[in-house]
C-alpha atoms as a PDB file:
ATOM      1  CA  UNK A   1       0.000   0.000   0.000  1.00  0.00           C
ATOM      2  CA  UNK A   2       1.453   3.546  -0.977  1.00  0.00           C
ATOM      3  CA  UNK A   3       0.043   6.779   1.242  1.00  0.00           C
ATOM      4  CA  UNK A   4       2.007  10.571   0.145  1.00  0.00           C
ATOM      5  CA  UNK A   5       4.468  10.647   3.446  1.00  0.00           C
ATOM      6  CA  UNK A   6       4.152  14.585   4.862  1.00  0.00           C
ATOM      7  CA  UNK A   7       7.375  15.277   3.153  1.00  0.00           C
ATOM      8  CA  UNK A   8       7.706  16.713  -0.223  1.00  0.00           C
ATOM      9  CA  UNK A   9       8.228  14.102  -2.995  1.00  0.00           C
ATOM     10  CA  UNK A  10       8.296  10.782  -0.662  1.00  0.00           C
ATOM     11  CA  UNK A  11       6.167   8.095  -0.077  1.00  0.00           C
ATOM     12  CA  UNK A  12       5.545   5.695   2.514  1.00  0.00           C
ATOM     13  CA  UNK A  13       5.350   2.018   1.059  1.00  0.00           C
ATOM     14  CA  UNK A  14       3.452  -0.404   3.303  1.00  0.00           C
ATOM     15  CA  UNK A  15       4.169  -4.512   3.181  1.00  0.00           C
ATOM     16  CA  UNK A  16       1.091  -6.506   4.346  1.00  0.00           C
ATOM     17  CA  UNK A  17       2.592 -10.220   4.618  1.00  0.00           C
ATOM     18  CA  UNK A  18       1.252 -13.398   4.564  1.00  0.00           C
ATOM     19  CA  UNK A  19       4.446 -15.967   5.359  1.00  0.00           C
ATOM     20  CA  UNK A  20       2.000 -19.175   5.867  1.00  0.00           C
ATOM     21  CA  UNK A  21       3.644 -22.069   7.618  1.00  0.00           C
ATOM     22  CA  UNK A  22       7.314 -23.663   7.227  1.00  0.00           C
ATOM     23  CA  UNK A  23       6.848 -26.742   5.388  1.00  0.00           C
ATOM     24  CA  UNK A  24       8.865 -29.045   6.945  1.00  0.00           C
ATOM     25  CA  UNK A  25      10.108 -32.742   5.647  1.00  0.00           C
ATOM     26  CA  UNK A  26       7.849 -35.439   7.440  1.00  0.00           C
ATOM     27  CA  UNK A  27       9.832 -38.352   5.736  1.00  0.00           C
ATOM     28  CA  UNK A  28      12.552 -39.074   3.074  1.00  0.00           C
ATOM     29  CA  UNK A  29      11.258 -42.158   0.944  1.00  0.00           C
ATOM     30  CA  UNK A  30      12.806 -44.600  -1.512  1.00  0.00           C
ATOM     31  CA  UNK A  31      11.002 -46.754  -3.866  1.00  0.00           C
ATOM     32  CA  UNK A  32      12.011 -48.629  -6.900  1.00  0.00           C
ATOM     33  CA  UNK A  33      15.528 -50.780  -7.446  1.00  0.00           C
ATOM     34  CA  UNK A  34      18.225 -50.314  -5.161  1.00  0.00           C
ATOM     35  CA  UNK A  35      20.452 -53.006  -2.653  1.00  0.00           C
ATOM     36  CA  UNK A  36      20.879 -50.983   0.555  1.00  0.00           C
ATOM     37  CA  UNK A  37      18.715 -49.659   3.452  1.00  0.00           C
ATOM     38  CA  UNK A  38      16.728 -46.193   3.354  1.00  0.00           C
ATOM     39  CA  UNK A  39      18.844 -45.378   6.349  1.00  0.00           C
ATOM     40  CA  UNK A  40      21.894 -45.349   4.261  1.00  0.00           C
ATOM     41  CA  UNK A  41      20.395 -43.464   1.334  1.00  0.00           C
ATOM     42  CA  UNK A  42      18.697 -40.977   3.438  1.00  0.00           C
ATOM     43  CA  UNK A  43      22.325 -40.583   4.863  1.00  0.00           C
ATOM     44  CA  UNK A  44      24.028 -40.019   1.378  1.00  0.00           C
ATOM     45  CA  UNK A  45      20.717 -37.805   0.190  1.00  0.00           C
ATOM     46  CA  UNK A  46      21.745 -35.822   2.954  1.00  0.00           C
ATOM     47  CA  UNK A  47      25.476 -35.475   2.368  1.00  0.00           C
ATOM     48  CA  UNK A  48      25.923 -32.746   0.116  1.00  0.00           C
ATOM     49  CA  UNK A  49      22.313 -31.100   0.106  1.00  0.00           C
ATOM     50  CA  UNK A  50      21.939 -27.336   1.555  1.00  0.00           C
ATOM     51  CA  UNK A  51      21.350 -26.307   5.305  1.00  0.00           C
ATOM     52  CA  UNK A  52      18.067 -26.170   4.293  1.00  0.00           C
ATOM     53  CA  UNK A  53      17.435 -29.218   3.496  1.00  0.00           C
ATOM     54  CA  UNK A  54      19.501 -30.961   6.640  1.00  0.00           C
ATOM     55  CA  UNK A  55      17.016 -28.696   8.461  1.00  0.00           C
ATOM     56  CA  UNK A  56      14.150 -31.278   7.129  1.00  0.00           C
ATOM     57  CA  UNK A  57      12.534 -27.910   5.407  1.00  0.00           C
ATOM     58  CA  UNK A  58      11.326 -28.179   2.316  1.00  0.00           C
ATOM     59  CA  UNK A  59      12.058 -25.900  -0.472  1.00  0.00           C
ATOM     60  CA  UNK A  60      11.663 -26.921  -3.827  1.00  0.00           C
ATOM     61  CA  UNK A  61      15.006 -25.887  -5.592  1.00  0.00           C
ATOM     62  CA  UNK A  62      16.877 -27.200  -3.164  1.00  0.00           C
ATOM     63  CA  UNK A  63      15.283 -30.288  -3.133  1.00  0.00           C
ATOM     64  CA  UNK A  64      16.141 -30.730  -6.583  1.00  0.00           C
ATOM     65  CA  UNK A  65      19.592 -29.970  -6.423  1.00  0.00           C
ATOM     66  CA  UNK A  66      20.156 -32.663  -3.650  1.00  0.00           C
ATOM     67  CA  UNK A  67      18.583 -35.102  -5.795  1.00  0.00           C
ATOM     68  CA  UNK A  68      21.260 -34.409  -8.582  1.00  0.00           C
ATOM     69  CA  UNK A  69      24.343 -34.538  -5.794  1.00  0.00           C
ATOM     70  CA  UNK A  70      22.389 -37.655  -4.558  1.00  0.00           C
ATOM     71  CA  UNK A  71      22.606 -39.018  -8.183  1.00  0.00           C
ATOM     72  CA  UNK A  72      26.373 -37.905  -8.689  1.00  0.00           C
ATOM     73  CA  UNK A  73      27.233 -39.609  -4.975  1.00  0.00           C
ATOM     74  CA  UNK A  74      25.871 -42.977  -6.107  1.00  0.00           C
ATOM     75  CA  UNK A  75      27.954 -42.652  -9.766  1.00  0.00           C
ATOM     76  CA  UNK A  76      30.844 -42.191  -7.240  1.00  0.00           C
ATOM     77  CA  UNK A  77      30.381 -44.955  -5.735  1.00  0.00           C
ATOM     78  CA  UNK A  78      30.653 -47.218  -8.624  1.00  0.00           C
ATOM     79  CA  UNK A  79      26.731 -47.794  -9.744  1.00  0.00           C
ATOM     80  CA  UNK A  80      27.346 -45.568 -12.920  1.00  0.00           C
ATOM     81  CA  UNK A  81      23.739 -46.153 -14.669  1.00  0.00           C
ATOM     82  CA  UNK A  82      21.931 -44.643 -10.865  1.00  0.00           C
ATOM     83  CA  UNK A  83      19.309 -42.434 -12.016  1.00  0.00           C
ATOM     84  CA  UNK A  84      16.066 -40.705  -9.794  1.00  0.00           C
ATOM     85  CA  UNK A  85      13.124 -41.753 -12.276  1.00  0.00           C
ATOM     86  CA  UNK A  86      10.867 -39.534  -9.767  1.00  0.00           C
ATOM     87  CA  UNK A  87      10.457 -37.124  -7.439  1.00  0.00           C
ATOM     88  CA  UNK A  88       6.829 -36.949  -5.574  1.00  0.00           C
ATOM     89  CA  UNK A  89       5.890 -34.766  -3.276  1.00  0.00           C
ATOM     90  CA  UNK A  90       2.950 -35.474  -0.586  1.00  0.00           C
ATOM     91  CA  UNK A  91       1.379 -32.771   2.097  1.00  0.00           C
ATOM     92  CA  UNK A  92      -0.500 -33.554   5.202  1.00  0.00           C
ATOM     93  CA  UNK A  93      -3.994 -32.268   5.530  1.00  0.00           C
ATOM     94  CA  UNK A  94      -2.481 -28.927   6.993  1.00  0.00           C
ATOM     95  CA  UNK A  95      -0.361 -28.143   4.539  1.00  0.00           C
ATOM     96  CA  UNK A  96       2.554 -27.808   6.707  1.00  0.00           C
ATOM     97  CA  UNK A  97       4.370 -31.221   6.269  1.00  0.00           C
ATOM     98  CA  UNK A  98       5.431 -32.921   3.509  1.00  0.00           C
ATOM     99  CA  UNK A  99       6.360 -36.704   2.685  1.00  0.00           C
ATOM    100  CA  UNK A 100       9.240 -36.943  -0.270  1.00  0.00           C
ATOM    101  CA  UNK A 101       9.093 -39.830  -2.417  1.00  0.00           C
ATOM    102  CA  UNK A 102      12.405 -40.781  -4.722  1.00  0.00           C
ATOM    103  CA  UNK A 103      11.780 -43.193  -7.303  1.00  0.00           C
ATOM    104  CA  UNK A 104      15.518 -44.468  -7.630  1.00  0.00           C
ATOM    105  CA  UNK A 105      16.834 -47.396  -9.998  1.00  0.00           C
ATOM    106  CA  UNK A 106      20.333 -47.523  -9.083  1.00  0.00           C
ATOM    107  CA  UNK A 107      21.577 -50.238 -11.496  1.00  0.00           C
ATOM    108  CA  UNK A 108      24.706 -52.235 -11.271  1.00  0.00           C
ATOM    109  CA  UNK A 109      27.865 -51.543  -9.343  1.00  0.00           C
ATOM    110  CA  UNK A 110      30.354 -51.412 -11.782  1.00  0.00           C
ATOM    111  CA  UNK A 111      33.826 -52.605 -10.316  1.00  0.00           C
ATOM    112  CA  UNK A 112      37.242 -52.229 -11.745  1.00  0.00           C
ATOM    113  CA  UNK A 113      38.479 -55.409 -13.168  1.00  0.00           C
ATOM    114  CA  UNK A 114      42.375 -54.184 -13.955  1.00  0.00           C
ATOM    115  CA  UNK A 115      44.623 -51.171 -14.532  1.00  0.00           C
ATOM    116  CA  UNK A 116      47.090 -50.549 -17.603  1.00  0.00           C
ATOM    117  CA  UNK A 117      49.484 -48.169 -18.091  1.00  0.00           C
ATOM    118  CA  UNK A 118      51.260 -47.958 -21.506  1.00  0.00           C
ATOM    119  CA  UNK A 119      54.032 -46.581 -22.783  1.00  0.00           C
ATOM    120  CA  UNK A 120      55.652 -46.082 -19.664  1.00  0.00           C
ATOM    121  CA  UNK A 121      59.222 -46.618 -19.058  1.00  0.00           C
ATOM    122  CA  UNK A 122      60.642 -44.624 -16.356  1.00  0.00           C
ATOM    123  CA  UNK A 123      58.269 -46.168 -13.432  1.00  0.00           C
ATOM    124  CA  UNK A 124      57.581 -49.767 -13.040  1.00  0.00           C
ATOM    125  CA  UNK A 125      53.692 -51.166 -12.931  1.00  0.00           C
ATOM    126  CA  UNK A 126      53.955 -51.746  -8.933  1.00  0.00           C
ATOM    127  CA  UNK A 127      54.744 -47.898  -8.491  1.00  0.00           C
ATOM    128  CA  UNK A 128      52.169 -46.713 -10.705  1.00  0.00           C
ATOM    129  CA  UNK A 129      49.840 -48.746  -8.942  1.00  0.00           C
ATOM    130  CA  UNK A 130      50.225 -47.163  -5.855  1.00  0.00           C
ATOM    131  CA  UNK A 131      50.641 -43.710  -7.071  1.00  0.00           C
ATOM    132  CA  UNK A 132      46.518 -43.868  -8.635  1.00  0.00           C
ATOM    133  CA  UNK A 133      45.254 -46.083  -5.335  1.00  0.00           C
ATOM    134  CA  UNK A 134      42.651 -47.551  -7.177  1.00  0.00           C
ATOM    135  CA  UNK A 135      42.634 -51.216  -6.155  1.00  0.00           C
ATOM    136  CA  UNK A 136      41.438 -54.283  -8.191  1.00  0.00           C
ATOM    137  CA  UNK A 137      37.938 -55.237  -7.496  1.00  0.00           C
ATOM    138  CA  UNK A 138      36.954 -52.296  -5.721  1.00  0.00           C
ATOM    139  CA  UNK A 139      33.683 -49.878  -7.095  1.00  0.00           C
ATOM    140  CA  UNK A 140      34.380 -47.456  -9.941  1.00  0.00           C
ATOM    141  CA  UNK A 141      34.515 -44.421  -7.985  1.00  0.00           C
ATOM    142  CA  UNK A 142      34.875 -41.508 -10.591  1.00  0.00           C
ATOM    143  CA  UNK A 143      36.100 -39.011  -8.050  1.00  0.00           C
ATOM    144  CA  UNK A 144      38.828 -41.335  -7.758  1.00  0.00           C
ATOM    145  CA  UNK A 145      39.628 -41.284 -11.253  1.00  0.00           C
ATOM    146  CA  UNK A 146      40.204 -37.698 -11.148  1.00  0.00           C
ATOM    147  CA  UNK A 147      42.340 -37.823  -8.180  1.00  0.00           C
ATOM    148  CA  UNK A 148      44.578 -40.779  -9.874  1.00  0.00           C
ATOM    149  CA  UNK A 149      45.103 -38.529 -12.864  1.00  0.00           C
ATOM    150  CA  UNK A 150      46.811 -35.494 -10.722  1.00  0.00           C
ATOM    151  CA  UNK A 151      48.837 -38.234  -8.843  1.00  0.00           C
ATOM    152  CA  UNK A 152      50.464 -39.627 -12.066  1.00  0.00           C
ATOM    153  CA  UNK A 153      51.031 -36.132 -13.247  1.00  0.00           C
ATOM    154  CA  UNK A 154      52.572 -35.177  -9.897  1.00  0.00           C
ATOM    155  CA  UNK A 155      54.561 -38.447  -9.665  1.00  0.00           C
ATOM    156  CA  UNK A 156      56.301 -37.551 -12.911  1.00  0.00           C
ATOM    157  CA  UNK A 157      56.785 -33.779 -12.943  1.00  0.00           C
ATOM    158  CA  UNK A 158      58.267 -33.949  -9.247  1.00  0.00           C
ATOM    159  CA  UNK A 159      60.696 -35.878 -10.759  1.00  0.00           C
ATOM    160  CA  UNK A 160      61.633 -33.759 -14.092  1.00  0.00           C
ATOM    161  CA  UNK A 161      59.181 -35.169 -16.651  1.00  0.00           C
ATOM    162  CA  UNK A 162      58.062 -31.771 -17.118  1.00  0.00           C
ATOM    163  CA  UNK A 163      56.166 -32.394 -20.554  1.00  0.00           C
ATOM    164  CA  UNK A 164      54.086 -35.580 -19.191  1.00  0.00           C
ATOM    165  CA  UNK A 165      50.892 -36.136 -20.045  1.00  0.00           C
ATOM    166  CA  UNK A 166      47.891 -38.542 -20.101  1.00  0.00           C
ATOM    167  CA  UNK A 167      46.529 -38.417 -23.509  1.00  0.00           C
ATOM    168  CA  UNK A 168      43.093 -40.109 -22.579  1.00  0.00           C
ATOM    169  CA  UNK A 169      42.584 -38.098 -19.645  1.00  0.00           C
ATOM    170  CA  UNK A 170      39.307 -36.597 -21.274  1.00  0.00           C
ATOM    171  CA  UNK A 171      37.829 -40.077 -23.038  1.00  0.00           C
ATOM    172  CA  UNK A 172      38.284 -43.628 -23.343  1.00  0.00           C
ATOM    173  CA  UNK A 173      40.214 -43.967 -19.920  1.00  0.00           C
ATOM    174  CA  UNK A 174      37.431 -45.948 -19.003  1.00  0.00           C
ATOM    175  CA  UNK A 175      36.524 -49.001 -20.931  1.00  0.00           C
ATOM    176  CA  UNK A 176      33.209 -50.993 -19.704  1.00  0.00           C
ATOM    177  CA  UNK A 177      32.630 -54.985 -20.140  1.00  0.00           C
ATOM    178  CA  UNK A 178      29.212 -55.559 -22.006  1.00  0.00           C
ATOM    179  CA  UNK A 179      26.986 -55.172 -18.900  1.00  0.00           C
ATOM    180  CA  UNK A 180      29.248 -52.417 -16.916  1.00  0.00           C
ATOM    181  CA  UNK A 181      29.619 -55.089 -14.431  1.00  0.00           C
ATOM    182  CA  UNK A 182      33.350 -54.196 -14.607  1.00  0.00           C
ATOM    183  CA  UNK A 183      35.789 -51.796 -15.805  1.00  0.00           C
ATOM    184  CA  UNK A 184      39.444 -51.884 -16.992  1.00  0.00           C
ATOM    185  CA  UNK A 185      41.409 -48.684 -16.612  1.00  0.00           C
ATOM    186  CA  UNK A 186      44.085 -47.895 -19.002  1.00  0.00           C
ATOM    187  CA  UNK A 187      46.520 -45.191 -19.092  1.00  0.00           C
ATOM    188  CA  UNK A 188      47.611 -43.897 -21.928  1.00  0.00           C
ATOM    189  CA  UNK A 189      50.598 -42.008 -20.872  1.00  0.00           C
ATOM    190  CA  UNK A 190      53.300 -39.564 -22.855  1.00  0.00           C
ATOM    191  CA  UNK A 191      56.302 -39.282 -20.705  1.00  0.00           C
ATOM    192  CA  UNK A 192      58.448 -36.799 -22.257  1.00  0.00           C
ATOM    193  CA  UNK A 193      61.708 -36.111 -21.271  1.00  0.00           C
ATOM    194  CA  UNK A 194      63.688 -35.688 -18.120  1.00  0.00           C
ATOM    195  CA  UNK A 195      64.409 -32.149 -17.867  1.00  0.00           C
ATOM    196  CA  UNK A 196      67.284 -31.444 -16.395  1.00  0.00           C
ATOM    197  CA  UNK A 197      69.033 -27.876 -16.350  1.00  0.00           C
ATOM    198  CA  UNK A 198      72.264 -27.515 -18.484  1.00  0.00           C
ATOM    199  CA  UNK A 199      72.255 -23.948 -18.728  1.00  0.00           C
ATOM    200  CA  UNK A 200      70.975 -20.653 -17.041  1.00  0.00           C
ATOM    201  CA  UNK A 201      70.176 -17.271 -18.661  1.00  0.00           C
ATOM    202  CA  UNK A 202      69.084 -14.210 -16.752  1.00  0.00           C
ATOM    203  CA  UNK A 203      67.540 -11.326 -18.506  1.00  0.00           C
ATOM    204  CA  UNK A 204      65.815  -7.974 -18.307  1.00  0.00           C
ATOM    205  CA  UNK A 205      67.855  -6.478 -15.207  1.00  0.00           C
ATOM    206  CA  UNK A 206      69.455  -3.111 -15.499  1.00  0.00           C
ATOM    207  CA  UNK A 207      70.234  -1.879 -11.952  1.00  0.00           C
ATOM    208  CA  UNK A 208      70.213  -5.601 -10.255  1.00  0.00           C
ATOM    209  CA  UNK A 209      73.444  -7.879 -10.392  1.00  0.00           C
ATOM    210  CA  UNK A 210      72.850 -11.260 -11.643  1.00  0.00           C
ATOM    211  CA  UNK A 211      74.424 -13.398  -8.922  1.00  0.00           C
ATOM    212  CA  UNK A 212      71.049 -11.692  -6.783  1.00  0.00           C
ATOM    213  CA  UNK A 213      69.036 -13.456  -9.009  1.00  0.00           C
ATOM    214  CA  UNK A 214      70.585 -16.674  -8.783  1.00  0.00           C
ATOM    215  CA  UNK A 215      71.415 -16.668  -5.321  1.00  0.00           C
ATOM    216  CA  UNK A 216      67.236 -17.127  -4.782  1.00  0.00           C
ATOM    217  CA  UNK A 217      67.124 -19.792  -7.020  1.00  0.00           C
ATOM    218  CA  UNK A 218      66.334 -23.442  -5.843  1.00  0.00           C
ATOM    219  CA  UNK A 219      68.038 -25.166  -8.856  1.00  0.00           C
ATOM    220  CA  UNK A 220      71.255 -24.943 -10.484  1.00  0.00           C
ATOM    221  CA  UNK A 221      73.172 -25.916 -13.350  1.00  0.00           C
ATOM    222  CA  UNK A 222      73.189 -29.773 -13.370  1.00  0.00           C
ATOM    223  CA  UNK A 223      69.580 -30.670 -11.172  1.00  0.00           C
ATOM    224  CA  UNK A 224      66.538 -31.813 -11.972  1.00  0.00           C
ATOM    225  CA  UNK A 225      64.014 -29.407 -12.981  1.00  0.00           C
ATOM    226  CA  UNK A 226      60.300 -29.314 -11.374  1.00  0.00           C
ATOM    227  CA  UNK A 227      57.196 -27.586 -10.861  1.00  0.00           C
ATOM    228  CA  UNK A 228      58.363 -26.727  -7.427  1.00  0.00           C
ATOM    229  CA  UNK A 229      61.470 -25.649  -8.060  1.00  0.00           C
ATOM    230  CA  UNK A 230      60.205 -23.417 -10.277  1.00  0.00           C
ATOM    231  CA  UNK A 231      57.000 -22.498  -8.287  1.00  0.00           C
ATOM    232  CA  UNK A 232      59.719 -21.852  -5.085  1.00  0.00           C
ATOM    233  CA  UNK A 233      62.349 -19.816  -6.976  1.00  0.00           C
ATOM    234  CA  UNK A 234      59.613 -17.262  -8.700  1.00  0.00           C
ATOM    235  CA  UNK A 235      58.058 -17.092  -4.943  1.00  0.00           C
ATOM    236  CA  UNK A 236      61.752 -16.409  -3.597  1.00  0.00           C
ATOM    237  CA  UNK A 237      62.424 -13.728  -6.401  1.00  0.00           C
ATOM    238  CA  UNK A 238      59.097 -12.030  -5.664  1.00  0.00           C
ATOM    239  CA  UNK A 239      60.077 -11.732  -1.854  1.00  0.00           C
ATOM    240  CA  UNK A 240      63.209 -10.189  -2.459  1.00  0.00           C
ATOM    241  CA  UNK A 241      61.449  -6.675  -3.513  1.00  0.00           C
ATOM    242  CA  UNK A 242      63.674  -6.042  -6.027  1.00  0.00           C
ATOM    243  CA  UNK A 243      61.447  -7.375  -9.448  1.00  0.00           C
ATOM    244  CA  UNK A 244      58.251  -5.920 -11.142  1.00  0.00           C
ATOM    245  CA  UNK A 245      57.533  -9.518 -12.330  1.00  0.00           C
ATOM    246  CA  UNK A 246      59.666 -13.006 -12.442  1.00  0.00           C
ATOM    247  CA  UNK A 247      59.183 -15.487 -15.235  1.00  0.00           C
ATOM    248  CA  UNK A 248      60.588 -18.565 -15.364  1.00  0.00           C
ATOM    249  CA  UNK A 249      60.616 -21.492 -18.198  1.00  0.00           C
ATOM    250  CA  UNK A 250      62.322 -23.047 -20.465  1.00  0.00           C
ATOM    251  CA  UNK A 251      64.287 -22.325 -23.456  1.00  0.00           C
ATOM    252  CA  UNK A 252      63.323 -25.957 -25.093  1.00  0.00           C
ATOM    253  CA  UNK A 253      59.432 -25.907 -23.533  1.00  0.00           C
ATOM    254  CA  UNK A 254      56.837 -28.811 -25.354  1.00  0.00           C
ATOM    255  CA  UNK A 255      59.947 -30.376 -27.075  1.00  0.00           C
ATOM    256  CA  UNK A 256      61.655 -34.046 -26.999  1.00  0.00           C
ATOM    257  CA  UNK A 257      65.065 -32.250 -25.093  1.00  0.00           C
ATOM    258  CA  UNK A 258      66.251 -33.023 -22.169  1.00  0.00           C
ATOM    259  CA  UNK A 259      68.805 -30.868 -21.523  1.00  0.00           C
ATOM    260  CA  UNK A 260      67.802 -27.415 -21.449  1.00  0.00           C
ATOM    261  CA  UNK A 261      68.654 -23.823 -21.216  1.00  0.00           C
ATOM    262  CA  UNK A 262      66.572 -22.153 -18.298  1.00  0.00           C
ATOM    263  CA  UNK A 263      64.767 -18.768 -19.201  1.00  0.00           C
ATOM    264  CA  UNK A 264      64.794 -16.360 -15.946  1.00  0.00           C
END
């Protein structure tokens, strides 16, 4: 409601609201195909939904959303084809309560049957094995996957394989069995070479001496070169206060050489 206020030019603007009741969550229900109890379900619903919904209030947005993370917890966990066919919503006579129903075929649990890593030759199998923790026979957890990838690429670059890759990282690193009962993983990995540093070139200074510069380096001529050297020595050259901006790479960069010329 608008009334003139006694000043010139303003207005008083009047809100008359009706909130209605909170709707709470009476009960979380599961219907359809799935192996476990509705305790456990209700427990992994409830993982990554909003505040809102952990309250047991209902809201319809954020109902929805949960059932998506519910959906993408379940794929985690191995049973790939999980889908919610259904979402039904039921209120009590006073409209303040509300029974959720979640029509859920989960599907099979897919399970990882082995784990291949080609073209490798600077690592043996038992080593790379340990380095993705992904054991035989244990669900396809795709959040694992992930994590396996940034281990391998870790594993190598910590030790000078600056130019590694995995070339599948994006498709086909996953290859299914007819049913998706089980799932081999396979690794198709570009090593590169083993940088090492031969050689190291400073430039852009005009008032700053050069041994400055290299005294804040973590490599030298002769070591290994990694992300973390490099990472550490730009951080180091930053905190001196003496440089407008550090870059550091090399002179050889996305090339088969091993032996390279540093770029400060």
């Amino acid at each position: 409601d608008e009334t003139q206020a006694p000043q010139n030019h303003k207005k008083l603007v009047a809100f008359t609201v009706k909130e209605g009741s909170v709707i709470k969550i009476d009960k979380l229900l599961f219907q359809g195909r799935y192996s476990r109890s509705p305790e456990k379900y209700e427990k992994l619903f409830m993982k990554n939904a909003s505040d809102i919904i952990r309250q047991k209030l209902y809201y319809k947005n954020d109902l929805d959303q949960a059932v998506g993370f519910f959906v993408q917890e379940l794929q985690n966990e191995g049973y790939l084809l999980a889908q919610v066919i259904s979402t039904r919503v039921s209120y009590n006579a006073a409209k303040d309560r509300v029974n959720v129903t979640i029509n859920l075929d989960e599907g099979l649990q897919t399970s990882v049957k082995s784990l291949v890593f080609e073209n490798t030759k600077a690592f043996d199998k038992a080593l790379l094995e340990k380095t993705v923790d992904i054991k035989i026979g244990e669900p396809l957890r795709l959040s694992k996957i992930e994590n396996s990838i940034k281990a391998l690429k870790n594993l190598y670059k910590e030790k000078g394989y600056l130019e590694m890759m995995v070339l599948n990282e994006k498709q086909d690193l996953v290859r299914y069995n007819e049913d998706n009962s089980q799932a081999t993983l396979v690794y198709r990995i570009f090593e590169g070479p083993q940088v090492r540093v031969v050689s190291i070139v400073v430039e852009g200074l005009r008032v700053t001496k050069e041994f400055v510069v290299r005294y804040e380096l973590d490599f030298k001529e002769g070591d290994l070169l990694t992300p973390n050297k490099i990472e550490e020595s730009i951080s180091r050259l930053q905190r001196s206060g003496y440089f407008s901006s550090v870059d550091i790479r090399t002179l050889e960069e996305k090339t088969e050489v091993a032996n390279r010329t540093v770029i400060i």
